[in-house]
C-alpha atoms as a PDB file:
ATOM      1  CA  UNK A   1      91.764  93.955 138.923  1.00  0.00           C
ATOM      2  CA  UNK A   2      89.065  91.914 137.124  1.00  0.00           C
ATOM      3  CA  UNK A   3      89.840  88.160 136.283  1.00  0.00           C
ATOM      4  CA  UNK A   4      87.506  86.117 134.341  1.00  0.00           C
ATOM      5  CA  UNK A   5      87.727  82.980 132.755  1.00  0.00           C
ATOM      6  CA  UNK A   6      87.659  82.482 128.706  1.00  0.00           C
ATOM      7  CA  UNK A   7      83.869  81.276 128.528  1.00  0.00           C
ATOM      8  CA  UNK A   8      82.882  84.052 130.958  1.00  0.00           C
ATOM      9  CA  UNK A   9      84.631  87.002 128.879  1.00  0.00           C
ATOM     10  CA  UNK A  10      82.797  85.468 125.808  1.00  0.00           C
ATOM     11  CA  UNK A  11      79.423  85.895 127.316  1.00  0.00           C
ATOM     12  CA  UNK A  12      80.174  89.499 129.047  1.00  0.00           C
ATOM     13  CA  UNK A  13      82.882  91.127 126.407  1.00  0.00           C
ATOM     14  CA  UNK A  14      80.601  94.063 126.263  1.00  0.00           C
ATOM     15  CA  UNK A  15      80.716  94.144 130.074  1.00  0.00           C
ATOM     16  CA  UNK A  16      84.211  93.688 130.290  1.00  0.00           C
ATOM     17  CA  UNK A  17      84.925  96.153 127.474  1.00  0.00           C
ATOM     18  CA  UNK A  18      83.057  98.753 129.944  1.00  0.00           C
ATOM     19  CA  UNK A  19      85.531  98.194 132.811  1.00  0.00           C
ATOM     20  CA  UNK A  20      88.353  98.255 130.611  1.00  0.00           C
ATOM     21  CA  UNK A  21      87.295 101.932 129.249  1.00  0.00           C
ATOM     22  CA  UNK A  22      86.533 103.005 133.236  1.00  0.00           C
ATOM     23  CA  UNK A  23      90.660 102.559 133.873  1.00  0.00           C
ATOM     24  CA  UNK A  24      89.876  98.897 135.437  1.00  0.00           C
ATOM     25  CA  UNK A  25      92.375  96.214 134.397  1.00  0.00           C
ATOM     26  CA  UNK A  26      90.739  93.588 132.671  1.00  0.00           C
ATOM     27  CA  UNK A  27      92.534  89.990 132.703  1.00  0.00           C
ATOM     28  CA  UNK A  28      91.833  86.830 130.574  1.00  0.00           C
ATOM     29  CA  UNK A  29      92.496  83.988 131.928  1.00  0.00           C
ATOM     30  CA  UNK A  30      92.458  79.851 130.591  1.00  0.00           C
ATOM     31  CA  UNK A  31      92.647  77.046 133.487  1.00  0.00           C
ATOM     32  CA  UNK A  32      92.969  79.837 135.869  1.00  0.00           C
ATOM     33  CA  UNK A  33      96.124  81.166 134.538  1.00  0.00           C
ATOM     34  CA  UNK A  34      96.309  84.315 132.945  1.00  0.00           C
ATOM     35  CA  UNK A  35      96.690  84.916 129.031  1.00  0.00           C
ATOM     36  CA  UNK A  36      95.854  88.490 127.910  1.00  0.00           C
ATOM     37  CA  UNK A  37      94.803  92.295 129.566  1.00  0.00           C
ATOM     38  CA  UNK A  38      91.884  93.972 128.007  1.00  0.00           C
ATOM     39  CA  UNK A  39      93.075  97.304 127.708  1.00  0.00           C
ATOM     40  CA  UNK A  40      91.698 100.829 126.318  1.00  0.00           C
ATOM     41  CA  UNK A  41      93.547 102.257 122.732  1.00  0.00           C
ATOM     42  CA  UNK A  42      94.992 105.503 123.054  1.00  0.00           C
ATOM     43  CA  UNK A  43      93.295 107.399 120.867  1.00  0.00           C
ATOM     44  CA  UNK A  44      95.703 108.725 117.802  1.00  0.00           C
ATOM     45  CA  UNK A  45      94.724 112.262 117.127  1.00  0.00           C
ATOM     46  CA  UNK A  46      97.606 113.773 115.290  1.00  0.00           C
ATOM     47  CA  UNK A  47      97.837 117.356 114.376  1.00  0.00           C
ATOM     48  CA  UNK A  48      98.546 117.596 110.413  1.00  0.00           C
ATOM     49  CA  UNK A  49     100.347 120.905 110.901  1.00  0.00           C
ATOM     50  CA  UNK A  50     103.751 120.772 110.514  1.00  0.00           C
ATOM     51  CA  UNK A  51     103.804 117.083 109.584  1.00  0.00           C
ATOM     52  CA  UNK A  52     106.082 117.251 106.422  1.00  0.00           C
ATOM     53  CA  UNK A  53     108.412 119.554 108.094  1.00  0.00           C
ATOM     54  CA  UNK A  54     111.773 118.716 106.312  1.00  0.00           C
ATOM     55  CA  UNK A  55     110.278 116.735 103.743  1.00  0.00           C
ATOM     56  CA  UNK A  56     110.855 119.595 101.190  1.00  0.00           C
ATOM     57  CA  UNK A  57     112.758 122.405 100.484  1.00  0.00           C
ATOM     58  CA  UNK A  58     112.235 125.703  98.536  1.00  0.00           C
ATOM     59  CA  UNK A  59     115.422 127.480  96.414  1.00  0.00           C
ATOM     60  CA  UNK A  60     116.297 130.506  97.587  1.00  0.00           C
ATOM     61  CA  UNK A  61     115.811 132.065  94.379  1.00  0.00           C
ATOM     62  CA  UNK A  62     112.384 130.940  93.749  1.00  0.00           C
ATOM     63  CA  UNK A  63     111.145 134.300  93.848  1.00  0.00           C
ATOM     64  CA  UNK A  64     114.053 135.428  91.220  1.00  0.00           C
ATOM     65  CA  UNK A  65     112.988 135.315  87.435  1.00  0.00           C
ATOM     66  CA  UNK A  66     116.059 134.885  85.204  1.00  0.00           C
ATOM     67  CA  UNK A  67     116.372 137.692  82.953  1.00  0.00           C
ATOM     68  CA  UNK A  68     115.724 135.731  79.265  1.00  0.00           C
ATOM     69  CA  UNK A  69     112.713 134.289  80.825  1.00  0.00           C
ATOM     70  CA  UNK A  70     111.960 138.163  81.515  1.00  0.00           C
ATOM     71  CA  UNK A  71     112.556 139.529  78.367  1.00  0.00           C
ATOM     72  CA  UNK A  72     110.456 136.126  76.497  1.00  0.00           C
ATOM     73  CA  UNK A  73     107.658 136.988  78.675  1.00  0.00           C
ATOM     74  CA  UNK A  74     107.792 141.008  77.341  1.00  0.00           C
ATOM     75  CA  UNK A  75     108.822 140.898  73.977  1.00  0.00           C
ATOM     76  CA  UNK A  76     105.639 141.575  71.783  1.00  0.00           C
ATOM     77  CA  UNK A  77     106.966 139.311  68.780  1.00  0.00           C
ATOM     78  CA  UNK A  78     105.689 136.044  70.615  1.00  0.00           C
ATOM     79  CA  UNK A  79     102.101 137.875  69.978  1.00  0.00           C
ATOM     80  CA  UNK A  80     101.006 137.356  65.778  1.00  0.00           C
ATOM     81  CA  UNK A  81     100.261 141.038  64.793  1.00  0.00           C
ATOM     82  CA  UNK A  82      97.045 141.674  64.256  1.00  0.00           C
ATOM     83  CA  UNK A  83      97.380 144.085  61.279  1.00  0.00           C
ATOM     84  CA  UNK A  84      98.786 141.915  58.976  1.00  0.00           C
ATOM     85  CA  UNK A  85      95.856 139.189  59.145  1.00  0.00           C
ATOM     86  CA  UNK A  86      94.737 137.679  55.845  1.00  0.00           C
ATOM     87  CA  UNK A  87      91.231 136.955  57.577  1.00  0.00           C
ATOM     88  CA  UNK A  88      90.100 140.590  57.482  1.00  0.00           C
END
C-alpha cells in the first residue's frame, strides 16, 4: 500500500494514477491520517443485445390480417378506372 500526503499526490497524480492502474492501493492522506483510495474504474462495457428484453411485447396475431382490411386492399374500386378519363 502506497500512502502519500495531499501536496505530494498533487505533484505525482500521474505517478500515483500509474500504481493505482498496476492493482496497487493508492491512499490519500491529510496530517497523516487517511482521507481517500485512488482506485481503478471498472470499465462498463455492456452488451446491447438483449437489453430491452421485456420492454415490449408483440400480439399474437400480428401476422393475422383481418378480413375487411383484406378485401379493401383487393377490391379494384379503390383504383379510378382508367377508361372513363376525361383527359384522353
Amino acid at each position: 500500500m502506497t500512502t502519500v500526503n495531499i501536496h505530494e499526490a498533487k505533484s505525482q497524480l500521474s505517478k500515483l494514477i500509474e500504481l493505482a492502474l498496476s492493482g496497487q492501493e493508492v491512499v490519500i492522506a491529510k496530517a497523516g491520517k487517511p482521507k481517500v483510495r485512488l482506485i481503478p474504474v471498472e470499465s462498463e462495457e455492456k452488451s446491447r443485445f438483449g437489453m430491452d428484453k421485456g420492454k415490449i411485447w408483440m400480439a399474437d396475431d400480428f401476422n393475422e390480417l383481418p378480413e375487411d382490411i383484406l378485401e379493401l386492399m383487393s377490391d379494384p374500386k379503390i383504383f379510378p378506372d382508367e377508361t372513363g378519363c376525361k383527359g384522353e
